[in-house]
C-alpha atoms as a PDB file:
ATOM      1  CA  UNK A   1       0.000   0.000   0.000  1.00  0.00           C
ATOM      2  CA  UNK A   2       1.465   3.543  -0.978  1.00  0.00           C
ATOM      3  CA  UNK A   3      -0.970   5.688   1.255  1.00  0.00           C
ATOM      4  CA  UNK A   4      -0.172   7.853   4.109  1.00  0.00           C
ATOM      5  CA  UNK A   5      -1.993   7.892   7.177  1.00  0.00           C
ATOM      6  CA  UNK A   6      -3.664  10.801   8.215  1.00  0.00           C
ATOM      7  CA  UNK A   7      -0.773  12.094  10.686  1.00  0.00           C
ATOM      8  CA  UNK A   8       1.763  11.992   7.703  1.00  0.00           C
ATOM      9  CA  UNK A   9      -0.124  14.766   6.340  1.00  0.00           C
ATOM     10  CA  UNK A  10      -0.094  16.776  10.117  1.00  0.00           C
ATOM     11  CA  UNK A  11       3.576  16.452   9.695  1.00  0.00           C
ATOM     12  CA  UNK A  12       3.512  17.700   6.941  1.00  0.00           C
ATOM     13  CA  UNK A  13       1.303  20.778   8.457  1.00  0.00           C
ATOM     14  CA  UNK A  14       3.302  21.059  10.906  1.00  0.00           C
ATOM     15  CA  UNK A  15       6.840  21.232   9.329  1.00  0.00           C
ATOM     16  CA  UNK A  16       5.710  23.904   7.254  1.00  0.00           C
ATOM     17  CA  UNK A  17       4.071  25.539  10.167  1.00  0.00           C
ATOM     18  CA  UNK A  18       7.875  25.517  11.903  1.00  0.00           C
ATOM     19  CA  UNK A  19       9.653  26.547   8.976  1.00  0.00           C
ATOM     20  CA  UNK A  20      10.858  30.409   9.817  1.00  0.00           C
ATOM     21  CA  UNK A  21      11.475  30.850   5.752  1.00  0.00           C
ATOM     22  CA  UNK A  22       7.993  29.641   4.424  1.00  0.00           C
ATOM     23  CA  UNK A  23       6.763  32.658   2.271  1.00  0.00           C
ATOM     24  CA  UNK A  24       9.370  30.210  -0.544  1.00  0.00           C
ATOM     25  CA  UNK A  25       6.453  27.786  -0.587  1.00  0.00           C
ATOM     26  CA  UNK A  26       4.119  30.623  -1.527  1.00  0.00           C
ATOM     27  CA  UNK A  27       2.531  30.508  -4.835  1.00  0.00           C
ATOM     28  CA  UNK A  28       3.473  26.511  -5.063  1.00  0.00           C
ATOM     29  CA  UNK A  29       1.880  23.402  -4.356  1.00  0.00           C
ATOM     30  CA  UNK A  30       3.716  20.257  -2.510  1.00  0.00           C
ATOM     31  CA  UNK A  31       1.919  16.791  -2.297  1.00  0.00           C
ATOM     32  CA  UNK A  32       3.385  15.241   1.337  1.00  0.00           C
ATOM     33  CA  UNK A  33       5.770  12.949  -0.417  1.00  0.00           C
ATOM     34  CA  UNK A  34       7.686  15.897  -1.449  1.00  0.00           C
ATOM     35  CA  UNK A  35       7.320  17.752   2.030  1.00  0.00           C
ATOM     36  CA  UNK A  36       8.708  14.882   3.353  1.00  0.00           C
ATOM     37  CA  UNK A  37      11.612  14.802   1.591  1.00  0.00           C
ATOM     38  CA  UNK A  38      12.109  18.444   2.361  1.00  0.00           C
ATOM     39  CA  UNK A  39      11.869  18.698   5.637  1.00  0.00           C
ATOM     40  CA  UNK A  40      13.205  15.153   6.433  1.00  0.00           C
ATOM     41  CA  UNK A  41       9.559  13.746   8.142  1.00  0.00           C
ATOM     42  CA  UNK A  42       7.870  10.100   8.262  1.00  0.00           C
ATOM     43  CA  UNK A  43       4.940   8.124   8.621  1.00  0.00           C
ATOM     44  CA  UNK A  44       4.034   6.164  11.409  1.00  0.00           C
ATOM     45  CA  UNK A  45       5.883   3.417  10.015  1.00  0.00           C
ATOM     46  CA  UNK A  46       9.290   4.872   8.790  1.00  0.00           C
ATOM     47  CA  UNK A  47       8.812   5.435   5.223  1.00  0.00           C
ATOM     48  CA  UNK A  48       8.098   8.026   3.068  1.00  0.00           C
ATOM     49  CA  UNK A  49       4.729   7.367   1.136  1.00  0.00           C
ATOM     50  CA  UNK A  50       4.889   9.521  -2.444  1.00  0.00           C
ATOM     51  CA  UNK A  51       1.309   8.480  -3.846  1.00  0.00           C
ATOM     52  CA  UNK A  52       1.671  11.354  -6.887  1.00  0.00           C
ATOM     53  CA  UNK A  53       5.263   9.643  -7.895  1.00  0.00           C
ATOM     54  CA  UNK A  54       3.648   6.505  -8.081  1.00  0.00           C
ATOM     55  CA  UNK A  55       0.658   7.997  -9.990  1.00  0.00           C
ATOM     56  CA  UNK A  56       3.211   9.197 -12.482  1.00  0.00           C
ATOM     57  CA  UNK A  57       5.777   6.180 -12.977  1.00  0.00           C
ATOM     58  CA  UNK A  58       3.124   3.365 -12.368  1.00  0.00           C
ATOM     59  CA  UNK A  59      -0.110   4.236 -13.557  1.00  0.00           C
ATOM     60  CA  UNK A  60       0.176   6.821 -15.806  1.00  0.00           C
ATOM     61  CA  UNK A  61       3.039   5.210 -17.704  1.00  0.00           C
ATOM     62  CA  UNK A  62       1.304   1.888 -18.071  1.00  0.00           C
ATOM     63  CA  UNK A  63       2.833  -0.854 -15.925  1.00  0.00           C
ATOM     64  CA  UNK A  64       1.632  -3.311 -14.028  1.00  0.00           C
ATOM     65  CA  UNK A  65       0.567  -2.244 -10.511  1.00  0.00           C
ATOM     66  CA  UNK A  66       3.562  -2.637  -7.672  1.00  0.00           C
ATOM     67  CA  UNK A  67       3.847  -0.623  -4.653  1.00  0.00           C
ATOM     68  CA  UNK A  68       7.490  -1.788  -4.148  1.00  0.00           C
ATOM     69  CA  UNK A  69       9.764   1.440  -3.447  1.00  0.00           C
ATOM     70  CA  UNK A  70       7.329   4.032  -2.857  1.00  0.00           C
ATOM     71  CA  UNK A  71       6.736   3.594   1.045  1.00  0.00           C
END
């Protein structure tokens, strides 16, 4: 499974919430696999769920579904 639980995405709230230099992210928008790279965060189990780069290298480019490396 390559979905984030619900306080993945507070992390990601909160992170950006911390960050003193935030008016960068203005104008821009971040899904949490890409927060989480940013400012270093994790689910509940360790990993790093990035849903949109699965959308993109998986789905959208035709292959067969497998959730290997993107938790």
């Amino acid at each position: 499974m390559i979905s984030e639980t619900p306080r993945y995405i507070g992390r990601a709230i909160s992170a950006i919430a911390k960050d003193p230099d935030k008016k960068r992210l203005n104008g821009q928008s971040f899904s949490s696999g890409q927060l989480a790279k940013m400012y270093n965060f994790h689910d509940l189990d360790g990993s790093q769920p990035d849903a949109f780069r699965y959308l993109v290298e998986v789905q959208e480019a035709g292959k067969p579904a497998n959730t290997e490396g993107y938790r």
